[in-house]
N, C-alpha and C. Protein backbone atom coordinates (compact mmCIF):
# COMPACT_ATOMS: atom_id res chain seq x y z
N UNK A 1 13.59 -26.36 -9.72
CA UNK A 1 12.73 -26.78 -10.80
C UNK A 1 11.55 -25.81 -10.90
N UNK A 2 11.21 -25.23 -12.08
CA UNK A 2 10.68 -24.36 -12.39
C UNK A 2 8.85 -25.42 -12.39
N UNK A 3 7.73 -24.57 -11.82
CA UNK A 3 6.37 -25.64 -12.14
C UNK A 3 5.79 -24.24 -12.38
N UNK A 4 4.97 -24.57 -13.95
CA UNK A 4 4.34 -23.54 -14.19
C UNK A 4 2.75 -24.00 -14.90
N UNK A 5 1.78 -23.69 -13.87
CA UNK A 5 0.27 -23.68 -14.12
C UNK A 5 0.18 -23.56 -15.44
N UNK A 6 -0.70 -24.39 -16.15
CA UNK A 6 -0.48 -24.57 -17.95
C UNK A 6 -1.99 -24.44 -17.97
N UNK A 7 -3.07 -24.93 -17.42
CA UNK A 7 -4.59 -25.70 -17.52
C UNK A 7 -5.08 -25.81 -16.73
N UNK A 8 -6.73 -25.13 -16.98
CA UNK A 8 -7.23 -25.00 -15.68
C UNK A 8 -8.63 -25.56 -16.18
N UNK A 9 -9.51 -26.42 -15.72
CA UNK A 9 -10.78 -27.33 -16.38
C UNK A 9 -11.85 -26.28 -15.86
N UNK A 10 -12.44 -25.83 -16.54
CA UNK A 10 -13.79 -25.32 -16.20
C UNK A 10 -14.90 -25.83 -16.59
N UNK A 11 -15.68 -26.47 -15.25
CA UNK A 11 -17.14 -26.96 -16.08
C UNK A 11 -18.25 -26.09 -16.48
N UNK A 12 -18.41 -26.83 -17.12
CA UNK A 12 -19.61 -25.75 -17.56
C UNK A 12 -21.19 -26.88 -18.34
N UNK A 13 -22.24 -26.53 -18.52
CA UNK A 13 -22.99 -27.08 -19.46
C UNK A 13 -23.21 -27.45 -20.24
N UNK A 14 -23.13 -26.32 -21.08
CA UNK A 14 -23.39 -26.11 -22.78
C UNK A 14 -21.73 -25.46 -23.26
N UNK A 15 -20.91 -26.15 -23.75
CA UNK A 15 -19.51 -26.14 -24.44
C UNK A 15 -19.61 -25.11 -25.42
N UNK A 16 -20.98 -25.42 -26.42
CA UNK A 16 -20.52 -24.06 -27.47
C UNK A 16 -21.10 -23.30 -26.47
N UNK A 17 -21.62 -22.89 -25.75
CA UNK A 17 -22.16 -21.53 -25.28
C UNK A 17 -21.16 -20.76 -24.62
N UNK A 18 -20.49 -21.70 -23.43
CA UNK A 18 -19.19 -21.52 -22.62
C UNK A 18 -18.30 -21.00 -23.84
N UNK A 19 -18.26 -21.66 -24.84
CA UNK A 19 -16.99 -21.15 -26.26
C UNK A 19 -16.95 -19.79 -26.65
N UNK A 20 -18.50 -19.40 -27.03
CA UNK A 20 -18.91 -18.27 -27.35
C UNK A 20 -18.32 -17.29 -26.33
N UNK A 21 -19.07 -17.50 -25.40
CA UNK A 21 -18.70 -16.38 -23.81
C UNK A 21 -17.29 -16.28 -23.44
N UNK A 22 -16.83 -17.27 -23.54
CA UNK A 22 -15.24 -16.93 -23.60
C UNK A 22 -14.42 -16.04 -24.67
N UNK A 23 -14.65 -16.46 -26.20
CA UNK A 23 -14.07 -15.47 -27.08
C UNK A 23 -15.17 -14.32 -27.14
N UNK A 24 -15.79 -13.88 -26.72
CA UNK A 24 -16.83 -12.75 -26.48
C UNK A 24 -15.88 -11.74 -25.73
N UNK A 25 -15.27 -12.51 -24.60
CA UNK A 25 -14.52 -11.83 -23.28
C UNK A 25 -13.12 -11.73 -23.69
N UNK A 26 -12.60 -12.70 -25.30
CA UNK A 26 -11.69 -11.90 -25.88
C UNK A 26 -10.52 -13.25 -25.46
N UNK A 27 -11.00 -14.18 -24.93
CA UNK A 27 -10.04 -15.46 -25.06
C UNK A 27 -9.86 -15.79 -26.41
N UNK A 28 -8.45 -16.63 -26.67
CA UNK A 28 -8.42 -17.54 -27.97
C UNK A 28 -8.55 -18.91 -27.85
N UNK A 29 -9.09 -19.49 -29.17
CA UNK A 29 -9.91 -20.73 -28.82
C UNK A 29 -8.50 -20.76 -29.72
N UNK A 30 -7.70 -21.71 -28.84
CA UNK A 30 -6.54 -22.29 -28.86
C UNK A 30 -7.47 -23.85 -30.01
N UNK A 31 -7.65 -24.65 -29.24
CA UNK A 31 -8.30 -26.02 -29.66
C UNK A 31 -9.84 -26.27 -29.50
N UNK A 32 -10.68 -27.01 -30.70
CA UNK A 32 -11.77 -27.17 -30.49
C UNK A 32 -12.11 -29.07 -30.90
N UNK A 33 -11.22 -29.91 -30.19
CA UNK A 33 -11.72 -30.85 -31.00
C UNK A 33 -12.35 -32.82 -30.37
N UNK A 34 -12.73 -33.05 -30.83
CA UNK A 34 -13.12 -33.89 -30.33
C UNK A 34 -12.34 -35.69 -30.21
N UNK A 35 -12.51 -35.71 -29.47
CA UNK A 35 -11.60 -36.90 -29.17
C UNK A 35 -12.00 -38.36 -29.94
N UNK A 36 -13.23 -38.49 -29.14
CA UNK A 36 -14.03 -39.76 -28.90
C UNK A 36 -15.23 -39.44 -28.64
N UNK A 37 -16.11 -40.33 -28.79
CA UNK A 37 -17.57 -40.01 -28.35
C UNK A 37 -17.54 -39.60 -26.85
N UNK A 38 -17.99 -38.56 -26.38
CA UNK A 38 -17.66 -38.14 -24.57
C UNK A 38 -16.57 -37.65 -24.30
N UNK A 39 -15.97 -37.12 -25.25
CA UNK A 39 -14.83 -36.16 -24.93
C UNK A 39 -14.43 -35.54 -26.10
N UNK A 40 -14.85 -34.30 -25.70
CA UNK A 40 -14.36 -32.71 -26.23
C UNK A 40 -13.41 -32.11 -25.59
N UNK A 41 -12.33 -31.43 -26.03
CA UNK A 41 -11.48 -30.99 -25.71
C UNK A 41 -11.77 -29.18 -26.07
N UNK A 42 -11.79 -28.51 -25.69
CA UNK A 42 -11.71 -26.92 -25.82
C UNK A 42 -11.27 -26.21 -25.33
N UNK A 43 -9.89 -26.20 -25.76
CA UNK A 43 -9.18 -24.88 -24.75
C UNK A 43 -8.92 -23.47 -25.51
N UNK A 44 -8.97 -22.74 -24.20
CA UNK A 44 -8.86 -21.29 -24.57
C UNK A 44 -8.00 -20.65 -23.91
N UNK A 45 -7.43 -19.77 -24.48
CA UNK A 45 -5.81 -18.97 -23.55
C UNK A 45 -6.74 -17.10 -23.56
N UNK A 46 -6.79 -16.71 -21.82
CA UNK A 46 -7.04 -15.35 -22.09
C UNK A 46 -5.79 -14.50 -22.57
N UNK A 47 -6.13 -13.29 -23.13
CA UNK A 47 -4.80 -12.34 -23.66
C UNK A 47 -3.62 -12.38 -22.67
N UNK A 48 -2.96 -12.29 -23.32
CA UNK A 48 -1.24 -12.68 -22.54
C UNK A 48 -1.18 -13.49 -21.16
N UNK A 49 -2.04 -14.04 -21.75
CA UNK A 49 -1.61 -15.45 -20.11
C UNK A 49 -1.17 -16.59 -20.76
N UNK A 50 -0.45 -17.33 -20.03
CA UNK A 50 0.37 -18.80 -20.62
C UNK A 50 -0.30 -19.89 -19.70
N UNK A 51 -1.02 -19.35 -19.33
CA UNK A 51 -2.16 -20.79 -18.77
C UNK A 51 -3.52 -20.41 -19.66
N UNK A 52 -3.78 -22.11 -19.66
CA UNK A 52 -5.04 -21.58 -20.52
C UNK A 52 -6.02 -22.21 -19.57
N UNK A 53 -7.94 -22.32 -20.26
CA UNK A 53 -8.85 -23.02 -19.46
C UNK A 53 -9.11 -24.02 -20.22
N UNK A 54 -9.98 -25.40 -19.55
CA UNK A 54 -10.23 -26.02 -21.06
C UNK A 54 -11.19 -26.31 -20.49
N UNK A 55 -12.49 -26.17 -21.41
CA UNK A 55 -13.72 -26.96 -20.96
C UNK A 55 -14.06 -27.97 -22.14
N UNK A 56 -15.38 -28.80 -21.92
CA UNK A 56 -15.71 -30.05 -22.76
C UNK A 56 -16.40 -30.70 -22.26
N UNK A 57 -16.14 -31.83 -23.21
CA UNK A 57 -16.80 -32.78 -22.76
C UNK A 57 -16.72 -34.07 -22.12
N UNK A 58 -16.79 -34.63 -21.16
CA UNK A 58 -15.49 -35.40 -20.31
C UNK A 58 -14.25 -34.65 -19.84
N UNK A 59 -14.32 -33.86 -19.23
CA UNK A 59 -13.26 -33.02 -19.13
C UNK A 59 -12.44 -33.16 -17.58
N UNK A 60 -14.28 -32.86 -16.81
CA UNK A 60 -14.01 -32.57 -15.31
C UNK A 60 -15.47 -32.88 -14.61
N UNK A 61 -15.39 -33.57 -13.38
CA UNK A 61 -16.43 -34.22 -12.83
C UNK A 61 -16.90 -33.15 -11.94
N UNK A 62 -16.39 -31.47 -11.82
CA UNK A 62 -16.43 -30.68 -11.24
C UNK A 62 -18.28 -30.63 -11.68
N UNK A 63 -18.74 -29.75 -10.75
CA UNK A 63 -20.34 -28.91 -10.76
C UNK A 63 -19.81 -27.80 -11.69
N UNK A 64 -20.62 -27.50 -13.05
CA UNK A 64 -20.77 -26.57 -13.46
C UNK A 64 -21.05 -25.27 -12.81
N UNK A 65 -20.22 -24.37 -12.50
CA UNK A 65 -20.41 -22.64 -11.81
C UNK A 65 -20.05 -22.56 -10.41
N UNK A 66 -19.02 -24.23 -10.09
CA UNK A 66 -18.18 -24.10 -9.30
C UNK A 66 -16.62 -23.90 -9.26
N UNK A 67 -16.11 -23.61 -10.20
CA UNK A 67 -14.71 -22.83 -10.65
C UNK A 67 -14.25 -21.77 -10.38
N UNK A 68 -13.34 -20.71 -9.44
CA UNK A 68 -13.71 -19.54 -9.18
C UNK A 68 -11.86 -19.53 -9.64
N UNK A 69 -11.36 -18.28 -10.27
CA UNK A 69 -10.39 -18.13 -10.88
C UNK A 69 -9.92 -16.74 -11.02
N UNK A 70 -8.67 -16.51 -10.70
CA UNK A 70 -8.10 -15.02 -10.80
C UNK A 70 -7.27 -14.62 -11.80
N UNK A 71 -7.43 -13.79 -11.71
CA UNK A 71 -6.05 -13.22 -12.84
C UNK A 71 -5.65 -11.91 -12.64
N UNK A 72 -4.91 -11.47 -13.09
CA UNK A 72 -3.68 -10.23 -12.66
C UNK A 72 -3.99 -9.05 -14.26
N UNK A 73 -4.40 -8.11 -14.00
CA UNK A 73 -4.41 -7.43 -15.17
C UNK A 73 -3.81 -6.36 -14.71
N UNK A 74 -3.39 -5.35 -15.59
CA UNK A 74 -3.01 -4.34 -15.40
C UNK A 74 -3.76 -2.80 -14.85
N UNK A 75 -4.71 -2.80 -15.08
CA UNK A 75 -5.80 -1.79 -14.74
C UNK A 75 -7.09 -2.75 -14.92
N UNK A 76 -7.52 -2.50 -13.49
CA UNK A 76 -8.71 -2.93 -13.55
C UNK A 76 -9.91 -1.89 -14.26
N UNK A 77 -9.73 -1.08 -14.04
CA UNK A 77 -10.90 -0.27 -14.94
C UNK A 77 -11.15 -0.10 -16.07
N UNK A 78 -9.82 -0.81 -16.90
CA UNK A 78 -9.53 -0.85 -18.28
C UNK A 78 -10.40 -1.89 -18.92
N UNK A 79 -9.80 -3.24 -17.75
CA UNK A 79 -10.23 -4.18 -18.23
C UNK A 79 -12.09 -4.28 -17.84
N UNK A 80 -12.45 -3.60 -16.86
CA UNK A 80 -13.53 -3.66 -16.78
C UNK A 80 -14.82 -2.59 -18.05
N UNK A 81 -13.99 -2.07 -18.73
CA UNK A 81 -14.32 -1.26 -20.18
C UNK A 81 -14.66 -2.06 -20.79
N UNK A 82 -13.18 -3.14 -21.39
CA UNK A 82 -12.96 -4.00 -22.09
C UNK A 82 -14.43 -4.67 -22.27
N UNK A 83 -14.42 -5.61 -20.93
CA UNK A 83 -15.75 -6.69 -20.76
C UNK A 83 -17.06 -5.97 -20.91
N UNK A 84 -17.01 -4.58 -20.62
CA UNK A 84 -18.28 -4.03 -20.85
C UNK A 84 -18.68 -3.95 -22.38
N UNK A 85 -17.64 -3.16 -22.85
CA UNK A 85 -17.32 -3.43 -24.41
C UNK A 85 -18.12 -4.58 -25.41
N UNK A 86 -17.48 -5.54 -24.64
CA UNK A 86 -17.46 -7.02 -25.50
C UNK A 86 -19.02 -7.84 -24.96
N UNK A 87 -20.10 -6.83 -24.01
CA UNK A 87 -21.14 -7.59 -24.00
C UNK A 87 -21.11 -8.57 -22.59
N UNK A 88 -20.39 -8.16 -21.96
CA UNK A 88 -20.45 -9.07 -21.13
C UNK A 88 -20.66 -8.29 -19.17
N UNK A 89 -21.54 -8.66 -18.64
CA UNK A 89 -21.52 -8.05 -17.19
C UNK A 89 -20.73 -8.23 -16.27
N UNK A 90 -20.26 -7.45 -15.90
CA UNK A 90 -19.09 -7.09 -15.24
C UNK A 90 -19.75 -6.32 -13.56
N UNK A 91 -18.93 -6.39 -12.52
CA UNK A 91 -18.71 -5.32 -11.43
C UNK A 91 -18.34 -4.15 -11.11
N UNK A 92 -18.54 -3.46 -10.62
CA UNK A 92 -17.90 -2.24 -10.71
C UNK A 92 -16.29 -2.61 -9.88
N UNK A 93 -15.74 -1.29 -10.26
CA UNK A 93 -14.09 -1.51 -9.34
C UNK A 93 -14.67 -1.76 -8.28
N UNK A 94 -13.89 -3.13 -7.56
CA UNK A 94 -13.85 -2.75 -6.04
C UNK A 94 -12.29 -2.40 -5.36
N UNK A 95 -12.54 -1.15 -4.73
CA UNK A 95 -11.06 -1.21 -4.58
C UNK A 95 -10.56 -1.75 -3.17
N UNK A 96 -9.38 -2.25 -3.12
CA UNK A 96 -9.30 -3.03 -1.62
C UNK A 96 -7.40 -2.37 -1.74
N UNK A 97 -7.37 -2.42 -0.79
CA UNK A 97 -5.76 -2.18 -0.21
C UNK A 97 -4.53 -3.09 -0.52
N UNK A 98 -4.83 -4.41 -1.35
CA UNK A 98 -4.07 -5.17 -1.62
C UNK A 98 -4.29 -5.00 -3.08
N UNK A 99 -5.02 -4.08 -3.67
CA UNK A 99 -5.60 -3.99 -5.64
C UNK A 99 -7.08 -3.68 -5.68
N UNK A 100 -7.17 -3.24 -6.93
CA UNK A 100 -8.19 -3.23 -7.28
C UNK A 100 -9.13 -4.41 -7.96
N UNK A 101 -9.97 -4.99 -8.17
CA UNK A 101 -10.67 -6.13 -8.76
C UNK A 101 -11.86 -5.40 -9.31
N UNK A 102 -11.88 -6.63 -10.37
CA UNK A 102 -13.78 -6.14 -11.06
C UNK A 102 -13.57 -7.73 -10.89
N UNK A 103 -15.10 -8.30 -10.91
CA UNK A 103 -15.44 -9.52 -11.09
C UNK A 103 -16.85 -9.65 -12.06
N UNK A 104 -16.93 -11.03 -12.60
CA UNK A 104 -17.30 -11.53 -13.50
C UNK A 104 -17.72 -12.76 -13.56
N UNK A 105 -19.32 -13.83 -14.31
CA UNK A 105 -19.40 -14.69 -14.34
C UNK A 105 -19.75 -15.42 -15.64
N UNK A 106 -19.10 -16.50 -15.90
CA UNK A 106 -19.20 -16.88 -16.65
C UNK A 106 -20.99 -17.64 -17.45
N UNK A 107 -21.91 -17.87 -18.42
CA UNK A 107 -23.01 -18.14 -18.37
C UNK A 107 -23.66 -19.55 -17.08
N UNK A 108 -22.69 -20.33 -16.97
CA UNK A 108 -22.78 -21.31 -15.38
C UNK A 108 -22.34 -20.73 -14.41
N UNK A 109 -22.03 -20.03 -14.14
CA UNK A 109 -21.52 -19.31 -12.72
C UNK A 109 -20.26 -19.73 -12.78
N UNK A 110 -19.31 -20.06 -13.10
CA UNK A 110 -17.98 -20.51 -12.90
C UNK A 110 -17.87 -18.49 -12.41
N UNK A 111 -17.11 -18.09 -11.64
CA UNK A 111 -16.90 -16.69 -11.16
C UNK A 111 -14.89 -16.76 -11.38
N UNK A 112 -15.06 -15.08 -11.58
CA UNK A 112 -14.07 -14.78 -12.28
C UNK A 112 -13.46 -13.58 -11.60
N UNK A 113 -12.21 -13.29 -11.40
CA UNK A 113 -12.02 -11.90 -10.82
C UNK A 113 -10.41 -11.37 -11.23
N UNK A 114 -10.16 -10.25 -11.17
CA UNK A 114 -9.39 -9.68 -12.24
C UNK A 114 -9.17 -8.93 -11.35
N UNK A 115 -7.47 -9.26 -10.76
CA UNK A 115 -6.85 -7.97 -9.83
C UNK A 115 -6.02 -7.54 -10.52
N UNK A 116 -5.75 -5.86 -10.14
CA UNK A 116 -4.72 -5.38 -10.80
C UNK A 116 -3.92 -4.47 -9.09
N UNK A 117 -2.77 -5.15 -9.32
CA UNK A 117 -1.90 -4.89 -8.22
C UNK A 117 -0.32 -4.37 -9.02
N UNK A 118 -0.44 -2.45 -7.64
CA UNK A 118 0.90 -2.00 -7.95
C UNK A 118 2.11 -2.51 -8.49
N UNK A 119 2.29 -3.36 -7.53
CA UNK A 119 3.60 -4.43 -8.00
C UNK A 119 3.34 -5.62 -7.50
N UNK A 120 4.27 -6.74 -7.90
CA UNK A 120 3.99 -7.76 -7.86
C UNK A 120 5.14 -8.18 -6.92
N UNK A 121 5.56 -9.00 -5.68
CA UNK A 121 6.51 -9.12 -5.18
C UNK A 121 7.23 -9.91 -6.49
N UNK A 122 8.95 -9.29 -5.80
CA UNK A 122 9.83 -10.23 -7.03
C UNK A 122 9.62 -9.71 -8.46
N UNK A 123 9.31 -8.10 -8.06
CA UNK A 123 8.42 -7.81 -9.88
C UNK A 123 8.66 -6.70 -9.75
């Protein structure tokens, strides 16, 4: 049986701000809508990933800028252009023996990091 990571809750504070900073960094705001009084729903899918994040309102009882989250890009230096690009502060490469990473935080600290590895086992 195939289980494949779909949604990942990120808290955050301020929803439109988190919204903004996300399609800034080039996510799509998949959904923006509201449920009920105390629950917002907002999810966003980064470029070619099939998991998305969703933040809101009622979402997650998590601490805002406690979320820490990876992802697999293809060149890290690319993508670390990219985010520079789009306004947003970024790390320099760090390079490590298992990939390279840049990292990144979101306006709550939720922290972010972006490896790009030779191959992927099984890949």
């Amino acid at each position: 049986m195939d289980m494949k990571i779909e949604l990942i809750p990120v808290p955050v504070t301020d929803v439109d701000r988190a919204k903004a900073f996300y399609e800034k960094a080039g996510f799509n705001a998949d959904h923006d809508h509201r449920v009920q009084e105390g629950l917002r729903f907002v999810q966003l899918t980064p470029p070619g990933s099939a998991c998305s994040i969703v933040l809101g309102e009622g979402i997650t009882d998590k601490t805002p800028g406690t979320q820490e989250i990876q992802c697999v890009v293809a060149d890290a230096g690319r993508a670390r252009d990219q985010l520079i690009e789009a306004g947003i502060e970024v790390s320099e490469v760090d390079q490590q023996a298992w990939g390279d990473f840049v990292y990144f935080r979101d306006p709550d600290g939720n922290s972010w990091s972006l490896q790009a590895i030779e191959k992927r086992p099984n890949g």
